[in-house]
C-alpha atoms as a PDB file:
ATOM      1  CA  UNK A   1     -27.695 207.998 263.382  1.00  0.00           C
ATOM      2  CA  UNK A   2     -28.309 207.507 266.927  1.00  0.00           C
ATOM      3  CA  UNK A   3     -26.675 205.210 268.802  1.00  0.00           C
ATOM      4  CA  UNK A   4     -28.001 202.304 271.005  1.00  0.00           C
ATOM      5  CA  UNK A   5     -28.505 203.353 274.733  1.00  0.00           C
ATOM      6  CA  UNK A   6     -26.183 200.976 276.858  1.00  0.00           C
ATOM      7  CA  UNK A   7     -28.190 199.323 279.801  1.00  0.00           C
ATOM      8  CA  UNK A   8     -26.462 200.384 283.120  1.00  0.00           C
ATOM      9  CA  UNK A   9     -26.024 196.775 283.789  1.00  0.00           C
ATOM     10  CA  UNK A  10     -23.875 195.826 280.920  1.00  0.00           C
ATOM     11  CA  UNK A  11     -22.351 199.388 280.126  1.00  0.00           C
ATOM     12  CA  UNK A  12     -18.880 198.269 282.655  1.00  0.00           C
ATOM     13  CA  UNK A  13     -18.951 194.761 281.170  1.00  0.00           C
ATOM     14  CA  UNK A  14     -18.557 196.946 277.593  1.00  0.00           C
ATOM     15  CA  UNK A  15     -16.411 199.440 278.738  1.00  0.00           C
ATOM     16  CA  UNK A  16     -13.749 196.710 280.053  1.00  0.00           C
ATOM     17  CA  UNK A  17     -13.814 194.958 277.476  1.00  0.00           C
ATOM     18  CA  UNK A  18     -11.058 196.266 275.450  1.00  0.00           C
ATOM     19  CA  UNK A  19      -8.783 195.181 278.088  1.00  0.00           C
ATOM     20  CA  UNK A  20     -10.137 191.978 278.307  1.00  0.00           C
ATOM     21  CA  UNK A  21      -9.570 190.953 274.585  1.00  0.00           C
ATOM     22  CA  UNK A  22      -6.377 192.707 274.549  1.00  0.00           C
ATOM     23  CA  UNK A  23      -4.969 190.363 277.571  1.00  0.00           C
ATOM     24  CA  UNK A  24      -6.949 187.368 276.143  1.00  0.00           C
ATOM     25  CA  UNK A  25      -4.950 187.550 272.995  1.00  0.00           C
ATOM     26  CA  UNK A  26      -1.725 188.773 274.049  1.00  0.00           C
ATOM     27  CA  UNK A  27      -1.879 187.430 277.694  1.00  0.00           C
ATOM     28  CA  UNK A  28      -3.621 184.036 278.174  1.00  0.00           C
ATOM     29  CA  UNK A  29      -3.633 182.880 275.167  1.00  0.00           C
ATOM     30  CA  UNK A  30       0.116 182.750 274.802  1.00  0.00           C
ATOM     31  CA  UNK A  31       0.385 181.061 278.219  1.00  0.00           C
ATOM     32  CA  UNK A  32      -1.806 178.467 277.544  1.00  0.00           C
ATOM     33  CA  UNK A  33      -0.543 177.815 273.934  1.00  0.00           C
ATOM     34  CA  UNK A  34       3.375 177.652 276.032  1.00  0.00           C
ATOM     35  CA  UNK A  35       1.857 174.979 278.580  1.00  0.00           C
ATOM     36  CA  UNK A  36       0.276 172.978 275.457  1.00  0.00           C
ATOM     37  CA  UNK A  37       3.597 173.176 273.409  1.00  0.00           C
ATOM     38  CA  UNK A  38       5.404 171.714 276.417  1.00  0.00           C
ATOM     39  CA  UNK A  39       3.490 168.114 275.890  1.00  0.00           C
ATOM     40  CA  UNK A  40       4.262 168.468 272.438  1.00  0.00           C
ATOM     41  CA  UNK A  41       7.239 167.952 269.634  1.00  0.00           C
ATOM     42  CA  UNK A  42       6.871 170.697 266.670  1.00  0.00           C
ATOM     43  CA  UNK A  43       9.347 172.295 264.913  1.00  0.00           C
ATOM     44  CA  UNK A  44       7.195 175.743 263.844  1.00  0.00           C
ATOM     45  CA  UNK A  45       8.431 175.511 259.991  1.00  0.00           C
ATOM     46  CA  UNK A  46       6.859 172.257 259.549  1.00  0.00           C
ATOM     47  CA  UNK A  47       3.083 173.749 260.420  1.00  0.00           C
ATOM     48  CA  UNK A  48       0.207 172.727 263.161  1.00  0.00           C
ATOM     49  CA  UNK A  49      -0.242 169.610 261.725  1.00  0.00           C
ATOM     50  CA  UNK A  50       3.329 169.181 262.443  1.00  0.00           C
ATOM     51  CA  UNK A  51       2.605 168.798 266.454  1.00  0.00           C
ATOM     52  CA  UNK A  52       3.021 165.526 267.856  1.00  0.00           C
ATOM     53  CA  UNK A  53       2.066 164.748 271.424  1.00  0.00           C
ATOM     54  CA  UNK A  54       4.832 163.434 273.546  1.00  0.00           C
ATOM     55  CA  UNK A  55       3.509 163.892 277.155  1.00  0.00           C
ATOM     56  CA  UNK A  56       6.527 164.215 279.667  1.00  0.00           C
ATOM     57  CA  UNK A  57       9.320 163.892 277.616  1.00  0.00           C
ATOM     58  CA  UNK A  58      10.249 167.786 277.443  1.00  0.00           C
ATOM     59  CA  UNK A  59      10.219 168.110 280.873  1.00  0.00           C
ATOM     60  CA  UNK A  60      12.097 164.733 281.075  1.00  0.00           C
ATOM     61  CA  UNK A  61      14.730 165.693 278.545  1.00  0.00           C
ATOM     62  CA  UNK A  62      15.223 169.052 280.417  1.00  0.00           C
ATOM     63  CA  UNK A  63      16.239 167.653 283.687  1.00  0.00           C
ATOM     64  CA  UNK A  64      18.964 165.509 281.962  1.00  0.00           C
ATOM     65  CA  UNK A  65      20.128 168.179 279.732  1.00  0.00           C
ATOM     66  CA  UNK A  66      23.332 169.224 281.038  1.00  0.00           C
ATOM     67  CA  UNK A  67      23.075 173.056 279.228  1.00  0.00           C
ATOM     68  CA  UNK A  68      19.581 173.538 280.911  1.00  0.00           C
ATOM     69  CA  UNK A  69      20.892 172.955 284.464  1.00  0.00           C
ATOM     70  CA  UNK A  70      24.430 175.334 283.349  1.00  0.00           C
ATOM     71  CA  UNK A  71      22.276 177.954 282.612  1.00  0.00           C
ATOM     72  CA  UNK A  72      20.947 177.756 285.561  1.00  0.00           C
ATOM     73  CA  UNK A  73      24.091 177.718 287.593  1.00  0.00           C
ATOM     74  CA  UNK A  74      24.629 180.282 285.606  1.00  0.00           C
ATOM     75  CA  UNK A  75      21.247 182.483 286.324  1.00  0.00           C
ATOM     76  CA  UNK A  76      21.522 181.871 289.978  1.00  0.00           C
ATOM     77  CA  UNK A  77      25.472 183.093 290.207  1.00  0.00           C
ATOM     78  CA  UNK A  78      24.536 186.183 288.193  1.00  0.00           C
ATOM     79  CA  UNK A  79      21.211 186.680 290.517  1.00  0.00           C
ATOM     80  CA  UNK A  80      23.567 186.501 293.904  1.00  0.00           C
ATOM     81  CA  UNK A  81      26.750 188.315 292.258  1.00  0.00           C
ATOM     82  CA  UNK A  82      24.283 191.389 290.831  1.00  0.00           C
ATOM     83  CA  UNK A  83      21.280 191.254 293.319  1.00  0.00           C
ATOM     84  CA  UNK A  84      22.822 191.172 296.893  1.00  0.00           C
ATOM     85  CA  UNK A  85      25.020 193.913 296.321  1.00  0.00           C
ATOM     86  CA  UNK A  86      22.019 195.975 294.808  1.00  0.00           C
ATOM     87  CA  UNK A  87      20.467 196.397 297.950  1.00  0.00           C
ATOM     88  CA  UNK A  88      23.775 196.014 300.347  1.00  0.00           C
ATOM     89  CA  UNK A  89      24.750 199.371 298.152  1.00  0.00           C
ATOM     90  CA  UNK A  90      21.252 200.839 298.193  1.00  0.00           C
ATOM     91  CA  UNK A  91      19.940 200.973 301.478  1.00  0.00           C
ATOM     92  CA  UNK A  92      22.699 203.032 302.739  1.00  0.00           C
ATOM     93  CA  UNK A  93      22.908 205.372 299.876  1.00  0.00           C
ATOM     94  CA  UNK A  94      19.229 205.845 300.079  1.00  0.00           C
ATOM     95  CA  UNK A  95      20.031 206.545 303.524  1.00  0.00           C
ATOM     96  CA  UNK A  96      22.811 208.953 302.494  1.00  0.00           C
ATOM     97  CA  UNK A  97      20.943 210.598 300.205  1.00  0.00           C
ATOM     98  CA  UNK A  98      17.941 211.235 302.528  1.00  0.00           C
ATOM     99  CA  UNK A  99      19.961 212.851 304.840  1.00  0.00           C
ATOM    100  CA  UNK A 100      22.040 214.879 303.116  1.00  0.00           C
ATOM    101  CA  UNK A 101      20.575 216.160 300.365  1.00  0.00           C
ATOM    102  CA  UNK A 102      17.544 218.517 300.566  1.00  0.00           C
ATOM    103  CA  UNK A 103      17.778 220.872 297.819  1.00  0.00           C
ATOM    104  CA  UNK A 104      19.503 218.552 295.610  1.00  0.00           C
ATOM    105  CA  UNK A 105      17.926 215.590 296.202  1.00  0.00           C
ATOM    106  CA  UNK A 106      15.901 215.367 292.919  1.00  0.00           C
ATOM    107  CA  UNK A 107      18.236 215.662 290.846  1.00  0.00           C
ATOM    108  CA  UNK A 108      20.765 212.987 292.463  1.00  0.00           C
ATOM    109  CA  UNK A 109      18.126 210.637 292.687  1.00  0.00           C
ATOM    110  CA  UNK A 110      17.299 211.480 288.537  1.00  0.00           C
ATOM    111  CA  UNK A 111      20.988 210.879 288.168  1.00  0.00           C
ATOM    112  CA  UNK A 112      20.817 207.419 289.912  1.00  0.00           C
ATOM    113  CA  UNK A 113      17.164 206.432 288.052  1.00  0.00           C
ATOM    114  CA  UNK A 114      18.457 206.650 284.282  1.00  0.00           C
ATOM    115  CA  UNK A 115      20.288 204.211 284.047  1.00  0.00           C
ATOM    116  CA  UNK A 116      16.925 202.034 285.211  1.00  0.00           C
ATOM    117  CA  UNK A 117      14.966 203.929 281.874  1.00  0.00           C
ATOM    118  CA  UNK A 118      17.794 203.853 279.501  1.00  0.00           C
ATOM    119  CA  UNK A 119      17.592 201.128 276.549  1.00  0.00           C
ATOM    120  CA  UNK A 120      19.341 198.189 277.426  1.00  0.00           C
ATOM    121  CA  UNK A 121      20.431 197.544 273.970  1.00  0.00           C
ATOM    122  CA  UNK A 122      22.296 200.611 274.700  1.00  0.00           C
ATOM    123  CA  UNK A 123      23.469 200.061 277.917  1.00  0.00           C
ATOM    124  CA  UNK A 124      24.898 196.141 276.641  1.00  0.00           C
ATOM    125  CA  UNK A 125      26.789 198.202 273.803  1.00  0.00           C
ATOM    126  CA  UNK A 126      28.223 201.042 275.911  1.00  0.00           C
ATOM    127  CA  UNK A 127      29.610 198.466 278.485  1.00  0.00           C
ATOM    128  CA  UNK A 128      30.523 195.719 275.429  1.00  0.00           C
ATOM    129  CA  UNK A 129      32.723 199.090 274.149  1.00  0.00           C
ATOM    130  CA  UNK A 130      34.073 199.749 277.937  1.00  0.00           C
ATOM    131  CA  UNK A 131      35.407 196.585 278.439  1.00  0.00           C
ATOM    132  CA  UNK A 132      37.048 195.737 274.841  1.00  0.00           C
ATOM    133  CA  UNK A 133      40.313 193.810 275.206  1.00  0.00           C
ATOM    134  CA  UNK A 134      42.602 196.090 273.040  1.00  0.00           C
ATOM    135  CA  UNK A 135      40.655 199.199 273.032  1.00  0.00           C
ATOM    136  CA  UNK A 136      38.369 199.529 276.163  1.00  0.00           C
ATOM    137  CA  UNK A 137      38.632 202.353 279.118  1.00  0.00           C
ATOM    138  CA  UNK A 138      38.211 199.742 282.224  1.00  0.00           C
ATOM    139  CA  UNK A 139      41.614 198.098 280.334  1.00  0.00           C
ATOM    140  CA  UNK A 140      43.257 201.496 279.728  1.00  0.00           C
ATOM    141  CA  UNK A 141      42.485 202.908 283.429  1.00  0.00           C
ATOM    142  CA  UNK A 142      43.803 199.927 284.898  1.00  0.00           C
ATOM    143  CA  UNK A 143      47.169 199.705 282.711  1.00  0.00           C
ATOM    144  CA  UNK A 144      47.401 203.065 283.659  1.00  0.00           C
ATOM    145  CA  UNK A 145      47.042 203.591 287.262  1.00  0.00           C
ATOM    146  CA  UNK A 146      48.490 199.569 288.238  1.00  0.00           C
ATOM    147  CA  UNK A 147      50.158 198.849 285.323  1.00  0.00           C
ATOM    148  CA  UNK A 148      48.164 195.770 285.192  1.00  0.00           C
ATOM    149  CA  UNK A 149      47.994 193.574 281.996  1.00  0.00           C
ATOM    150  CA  UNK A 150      45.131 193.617 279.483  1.00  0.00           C
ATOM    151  CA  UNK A 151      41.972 191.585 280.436  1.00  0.00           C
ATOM    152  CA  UNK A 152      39.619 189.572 277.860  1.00  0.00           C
ATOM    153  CA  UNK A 153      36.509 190.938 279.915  1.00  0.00           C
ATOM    154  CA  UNK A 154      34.120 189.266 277.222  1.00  0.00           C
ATOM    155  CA  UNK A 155      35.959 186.617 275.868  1.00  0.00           C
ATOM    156  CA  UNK A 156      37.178 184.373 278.860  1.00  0.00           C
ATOM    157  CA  UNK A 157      34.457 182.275 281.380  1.00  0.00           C
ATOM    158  CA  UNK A 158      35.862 183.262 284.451  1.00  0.00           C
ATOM    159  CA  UNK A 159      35.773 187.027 283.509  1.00  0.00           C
ATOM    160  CA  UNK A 160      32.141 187.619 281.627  1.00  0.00           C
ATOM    161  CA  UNK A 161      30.510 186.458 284.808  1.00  0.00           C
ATOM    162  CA  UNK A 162      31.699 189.521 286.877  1.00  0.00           C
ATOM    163  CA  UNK A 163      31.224 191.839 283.601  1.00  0.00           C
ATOM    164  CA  UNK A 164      27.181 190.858 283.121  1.00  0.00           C
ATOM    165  CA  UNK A 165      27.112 191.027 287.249  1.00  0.00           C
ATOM    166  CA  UNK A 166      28.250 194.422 287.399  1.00  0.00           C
ATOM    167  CA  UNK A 167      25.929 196.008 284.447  1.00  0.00           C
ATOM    168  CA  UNK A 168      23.215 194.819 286.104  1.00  0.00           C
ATOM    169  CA  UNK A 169      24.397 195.731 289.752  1.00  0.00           C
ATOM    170  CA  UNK A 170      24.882 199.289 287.921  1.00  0.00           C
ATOM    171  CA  UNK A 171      21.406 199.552 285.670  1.00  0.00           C
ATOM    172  CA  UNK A 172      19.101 197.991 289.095  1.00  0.00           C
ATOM    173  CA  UNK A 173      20.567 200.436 291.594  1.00  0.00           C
ATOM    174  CA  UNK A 174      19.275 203.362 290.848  1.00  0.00           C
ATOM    175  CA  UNK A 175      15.817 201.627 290.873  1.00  0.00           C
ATOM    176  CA  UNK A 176      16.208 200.339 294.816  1.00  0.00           C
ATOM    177  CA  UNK A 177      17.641 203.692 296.108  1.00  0.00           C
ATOM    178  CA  UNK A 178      14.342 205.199 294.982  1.00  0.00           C
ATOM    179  CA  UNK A 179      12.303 202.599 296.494  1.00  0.00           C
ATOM    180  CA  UNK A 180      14.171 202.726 299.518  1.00  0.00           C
ATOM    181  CA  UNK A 181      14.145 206.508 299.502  1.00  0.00           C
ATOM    182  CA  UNK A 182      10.106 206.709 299.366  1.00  0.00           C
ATOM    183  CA  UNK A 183      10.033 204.212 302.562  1.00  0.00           C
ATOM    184  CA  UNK A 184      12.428 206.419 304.085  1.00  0.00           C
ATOM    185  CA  UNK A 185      10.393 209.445 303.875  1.00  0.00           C
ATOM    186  CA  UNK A 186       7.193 207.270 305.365  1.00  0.00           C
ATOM    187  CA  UNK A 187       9.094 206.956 308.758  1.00  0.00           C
ATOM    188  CA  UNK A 188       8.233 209.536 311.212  1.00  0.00           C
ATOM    189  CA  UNK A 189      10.743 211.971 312.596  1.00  0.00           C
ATOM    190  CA  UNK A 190       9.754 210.943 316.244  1.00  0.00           C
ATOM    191  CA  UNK A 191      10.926 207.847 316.433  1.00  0.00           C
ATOM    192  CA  UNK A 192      14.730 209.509 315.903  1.00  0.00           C
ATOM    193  CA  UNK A 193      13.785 212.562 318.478  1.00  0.00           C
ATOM    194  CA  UNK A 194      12.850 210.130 320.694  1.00  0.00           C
ATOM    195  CA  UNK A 195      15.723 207.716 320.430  1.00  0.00           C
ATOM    196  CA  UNK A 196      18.211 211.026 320.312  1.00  0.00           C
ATOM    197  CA  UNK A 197      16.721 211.918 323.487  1.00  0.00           C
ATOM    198  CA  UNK A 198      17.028 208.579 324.844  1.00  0.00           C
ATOM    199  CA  UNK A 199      21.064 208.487 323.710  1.00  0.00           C
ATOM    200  CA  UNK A 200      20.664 206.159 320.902  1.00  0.00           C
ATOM    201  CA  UNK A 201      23.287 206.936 318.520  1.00  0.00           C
ATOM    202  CA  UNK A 202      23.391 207.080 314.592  1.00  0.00           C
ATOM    203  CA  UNK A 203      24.200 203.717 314.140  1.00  0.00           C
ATOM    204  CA  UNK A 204      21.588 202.279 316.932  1.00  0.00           C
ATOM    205  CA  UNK A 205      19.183 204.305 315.262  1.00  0.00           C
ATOM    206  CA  UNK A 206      20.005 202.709 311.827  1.00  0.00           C
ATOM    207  CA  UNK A 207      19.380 199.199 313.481  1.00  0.00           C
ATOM    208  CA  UNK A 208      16.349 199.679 315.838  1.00  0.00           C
ATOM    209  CA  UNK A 209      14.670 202.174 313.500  1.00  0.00           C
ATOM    210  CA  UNK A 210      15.637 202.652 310.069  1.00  0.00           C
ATOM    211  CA  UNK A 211      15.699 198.987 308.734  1.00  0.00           C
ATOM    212  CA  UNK A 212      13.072 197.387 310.945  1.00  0.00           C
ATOM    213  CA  UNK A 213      10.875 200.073 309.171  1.00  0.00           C
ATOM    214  CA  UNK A 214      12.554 199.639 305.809  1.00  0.00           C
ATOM    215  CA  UNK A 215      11.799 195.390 306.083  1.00  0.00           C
ATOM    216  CA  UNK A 216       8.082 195.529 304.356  1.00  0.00           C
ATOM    217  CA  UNK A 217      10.146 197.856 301.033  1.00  0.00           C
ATOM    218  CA  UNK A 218      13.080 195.328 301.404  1.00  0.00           C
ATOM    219  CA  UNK A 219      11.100 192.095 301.167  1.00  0.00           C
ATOM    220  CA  UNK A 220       9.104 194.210 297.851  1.00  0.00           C
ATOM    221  CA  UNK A 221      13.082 194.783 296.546  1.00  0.00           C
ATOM    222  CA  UNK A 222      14.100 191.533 296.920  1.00  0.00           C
ATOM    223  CA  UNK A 223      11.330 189.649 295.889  1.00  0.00           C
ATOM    224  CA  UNK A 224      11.755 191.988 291.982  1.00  0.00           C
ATOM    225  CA  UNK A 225      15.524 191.016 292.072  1.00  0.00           C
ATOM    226  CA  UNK A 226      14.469 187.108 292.592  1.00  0.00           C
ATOM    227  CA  UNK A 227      12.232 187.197 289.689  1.00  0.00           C
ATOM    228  CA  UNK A 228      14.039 189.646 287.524  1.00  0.00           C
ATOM    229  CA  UNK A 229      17.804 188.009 288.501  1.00  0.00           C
ATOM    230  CA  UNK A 230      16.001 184.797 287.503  1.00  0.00           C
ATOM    231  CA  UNK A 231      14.946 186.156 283.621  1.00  0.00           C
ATOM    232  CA  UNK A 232      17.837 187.923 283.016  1.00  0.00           C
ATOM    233  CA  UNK A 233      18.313 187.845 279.038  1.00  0.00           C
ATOM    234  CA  UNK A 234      19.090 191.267 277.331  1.00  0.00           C
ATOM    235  CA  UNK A 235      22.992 191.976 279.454  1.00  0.00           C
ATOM    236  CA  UNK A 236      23.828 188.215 277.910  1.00  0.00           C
ATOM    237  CA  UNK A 237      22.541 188.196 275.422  1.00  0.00           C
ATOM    238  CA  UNK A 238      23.529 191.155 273.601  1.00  0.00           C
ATOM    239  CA  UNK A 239      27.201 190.767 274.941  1.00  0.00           C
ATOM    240  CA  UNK A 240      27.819 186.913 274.166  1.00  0.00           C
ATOM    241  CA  UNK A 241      25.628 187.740 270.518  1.00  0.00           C
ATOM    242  CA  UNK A 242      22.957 185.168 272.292  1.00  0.00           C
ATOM    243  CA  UNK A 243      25.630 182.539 272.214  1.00  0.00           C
ATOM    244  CA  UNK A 244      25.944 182.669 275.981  1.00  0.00           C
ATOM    245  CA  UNK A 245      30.128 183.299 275.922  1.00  0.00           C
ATOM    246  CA  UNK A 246      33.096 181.488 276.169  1.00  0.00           C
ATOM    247  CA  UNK A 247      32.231 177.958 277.567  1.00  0.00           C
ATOM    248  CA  UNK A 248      28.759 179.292 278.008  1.00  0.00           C
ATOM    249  CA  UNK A 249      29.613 180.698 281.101  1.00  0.00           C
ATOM    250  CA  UNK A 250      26.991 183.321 280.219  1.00  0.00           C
ATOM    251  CA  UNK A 251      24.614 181.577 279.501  1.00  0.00           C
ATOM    252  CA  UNK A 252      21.343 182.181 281.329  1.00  0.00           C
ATOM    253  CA  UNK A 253      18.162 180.230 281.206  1.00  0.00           C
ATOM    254  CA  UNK A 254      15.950 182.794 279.532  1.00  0.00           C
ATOM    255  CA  UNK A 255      19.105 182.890 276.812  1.00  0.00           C
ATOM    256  CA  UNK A 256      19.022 179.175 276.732  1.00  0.00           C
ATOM    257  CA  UNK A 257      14.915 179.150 276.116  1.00  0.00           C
ATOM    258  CA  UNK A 258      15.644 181.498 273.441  1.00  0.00           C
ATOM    259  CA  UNK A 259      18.388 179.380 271.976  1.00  0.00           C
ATOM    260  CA  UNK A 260      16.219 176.191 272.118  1.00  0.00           C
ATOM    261  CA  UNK A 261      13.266 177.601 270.415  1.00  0.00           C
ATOM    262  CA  UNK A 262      14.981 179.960 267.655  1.00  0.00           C
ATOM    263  CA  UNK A 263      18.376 177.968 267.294  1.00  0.00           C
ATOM    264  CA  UNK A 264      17.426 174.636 267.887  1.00  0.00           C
ATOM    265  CA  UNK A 265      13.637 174.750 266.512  1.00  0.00           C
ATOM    266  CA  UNK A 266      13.050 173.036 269.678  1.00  0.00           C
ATOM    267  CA  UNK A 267       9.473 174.912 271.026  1.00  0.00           C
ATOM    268  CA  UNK A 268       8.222 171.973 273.005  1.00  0.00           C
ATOM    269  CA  UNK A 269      11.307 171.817 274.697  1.00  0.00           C
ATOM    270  CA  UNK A 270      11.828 175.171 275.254  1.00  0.00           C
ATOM    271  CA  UNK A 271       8.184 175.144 276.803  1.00  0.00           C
ATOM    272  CA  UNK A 272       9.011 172.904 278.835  1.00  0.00           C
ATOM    273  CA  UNK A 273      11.819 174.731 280.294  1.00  0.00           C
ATOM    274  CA  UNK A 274      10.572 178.080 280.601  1.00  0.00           C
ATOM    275  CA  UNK A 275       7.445 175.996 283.187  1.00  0.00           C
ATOM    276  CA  UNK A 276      10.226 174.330 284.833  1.00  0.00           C
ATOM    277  CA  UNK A 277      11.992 178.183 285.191  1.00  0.00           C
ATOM    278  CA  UNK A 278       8.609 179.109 286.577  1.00  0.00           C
ATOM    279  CA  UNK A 279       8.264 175.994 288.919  1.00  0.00           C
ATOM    280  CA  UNK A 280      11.838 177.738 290.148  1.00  0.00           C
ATOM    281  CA  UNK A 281      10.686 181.428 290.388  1.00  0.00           C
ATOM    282  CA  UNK A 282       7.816 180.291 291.697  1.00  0.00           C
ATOM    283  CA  UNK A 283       9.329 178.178 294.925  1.00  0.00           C
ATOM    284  CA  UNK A 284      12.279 180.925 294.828  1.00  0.00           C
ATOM    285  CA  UNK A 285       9.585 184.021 295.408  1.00  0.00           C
ATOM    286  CA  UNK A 286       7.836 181.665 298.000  1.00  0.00           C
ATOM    287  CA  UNK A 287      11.238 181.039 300.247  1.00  0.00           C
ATOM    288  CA  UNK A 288      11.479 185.022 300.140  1.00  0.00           C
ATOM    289  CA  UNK A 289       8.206 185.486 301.659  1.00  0.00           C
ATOM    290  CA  UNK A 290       8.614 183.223 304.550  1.00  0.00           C
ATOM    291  CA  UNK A 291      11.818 184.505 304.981  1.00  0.00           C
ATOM    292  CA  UNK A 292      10.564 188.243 305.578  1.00  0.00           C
ATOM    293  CA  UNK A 293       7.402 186.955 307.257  1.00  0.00           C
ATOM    294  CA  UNK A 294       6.800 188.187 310.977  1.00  0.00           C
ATOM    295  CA  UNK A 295       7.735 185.829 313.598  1.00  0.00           C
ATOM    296  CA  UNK A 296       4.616 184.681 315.339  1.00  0.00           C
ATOM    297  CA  UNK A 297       5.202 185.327 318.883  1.00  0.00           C
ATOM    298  CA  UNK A 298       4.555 182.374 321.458  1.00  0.00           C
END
């Protein structure tokens, strides 16, 4: 049987099409169902019929719950503690790396990437093993070499913080070196003959050349750590068992959104939240961007 000749006209609308349904179904239609839920009440074992229209009052409850606005305290402290240092660490050690390694240089950056590609699930675990109380290598290394006391890394708020901060300052770093290392390579070579030759020395050359040229790859960097330091879930939530910790010190927003909806049977307020978190990534994404914008000049 033959098939039907497309018309040259229609044949890309066809063609796309897949695509299109796919993010219709699994793309928009989620979001809009999320931005309906948040002007509703409905508890998801109670059916459709269950919804009841409440207009602002998720978004009202969730700036006078005093968990939502934790979590957030809690999202932003874990965004500064893990994300700063990411690229503090990174710029010079792509710099490092650049420079020194030539025959190497694939490999040390492979070494630095896996943690980026490994499972989290498997990260959370190998760190949730490292620092055990009674039984965990960060405790034993310490006792050993300061003879310092045993530390409840996961079970005490003013230690999880600094634990979750420093898996993700770990699994993220590997990801900005390379980014940073593939701007690096885009620089020409003349600019550094030319400023050797004019006496600039290493570290001029690292101010003047290096990260003026590295600003368009660090304002791309950045902006990824706002909006990823911002959804951080899986380190939390697999450490804490989605609880968010001692005090719920760990507690992030996305874990809180989770907790609401599957915990609570709360979707409409959970909605309402996660608009509210993008109202915040949002504004948060927009202050980076003026930040790194060129000065006009008078």
């Amino acid at each position: 049987m033959k098939l039907p000749r497309l018309s040259p006209r229609w044949a890309p609308y066809v063609l796309i099409s897949p695509f299109l349904v796919l993010f219709a179904v699994f793309g928009v239609f989620p979001l809009g169902f999320s931005l309906y839920l948040a002007f509703q009440s409905w508890e998801p074992t109670s059916g459709l019929r269950a919804m009841e229209y409440v207009g602002l009052a998720n978004f009202a409850f969730a700036l006078q719950d005093e968990w939502f606005w934790k979590s957030l305290s809690n999202t932003g402290w874990l965004a500064l503690a893990s994300g700063v240092p990411q690229h503090l660490v990174a710029i010079p050690l792509a710099v490092f790396i650049h420079e020194r390694f030539k025959v190497l240089r694939d490999g040390v950056i492979g070494a630095y990437f896996l943690p980026y590609i490994t499972s989290t699930v498997a990260i959370a675990i190998m760190f949730s093993s490292l620092f055990s109380k009674d039984f965990g290598l960060i405790n034993a290394t310490t006792a050993a070499l300061f003879g310092a006391e045993k530390v409840d890394w996961l079970g005490l708020p003013e230690h999880i913080k600094p634990a979750i901060a420093f898996i993700v300052f770990w699994r993220y770093l590997g990801f900005n070196v390379v980014l940073y290392l593939a701007a690096l390579q885009t620089i020409p070579k003349d600019l550094y003959e030319a400023a050797t030759m004019d006496g600039a020395g290493r570290w001029q050359q690292f101010w003047c050349i290096t990260l003026p040229s590295l600003k368009p790859m660090l304002f791309f960097g950045v902006t990824l750590s706002v909006i990823g330091g911002l959804q951080l879930f899986e380190e939390p939530f697999i450490l804490t068992g989605g609880k968010g910790g001692a005090d719920q010190s760990a507690m992030t927003s996305a874990v809180y959104l989770y907790r609401m909806a599957f915990d609570f049977n709360d979707f409409g307020g959970a909605s309402a939240m996660s608009w509210l978190l993008f109202v915040v990534v949002a504004l948060l994404t927009w202050l980076t961007n003026r930040a790194f914008r060129p000065k006009e000049r008078a």
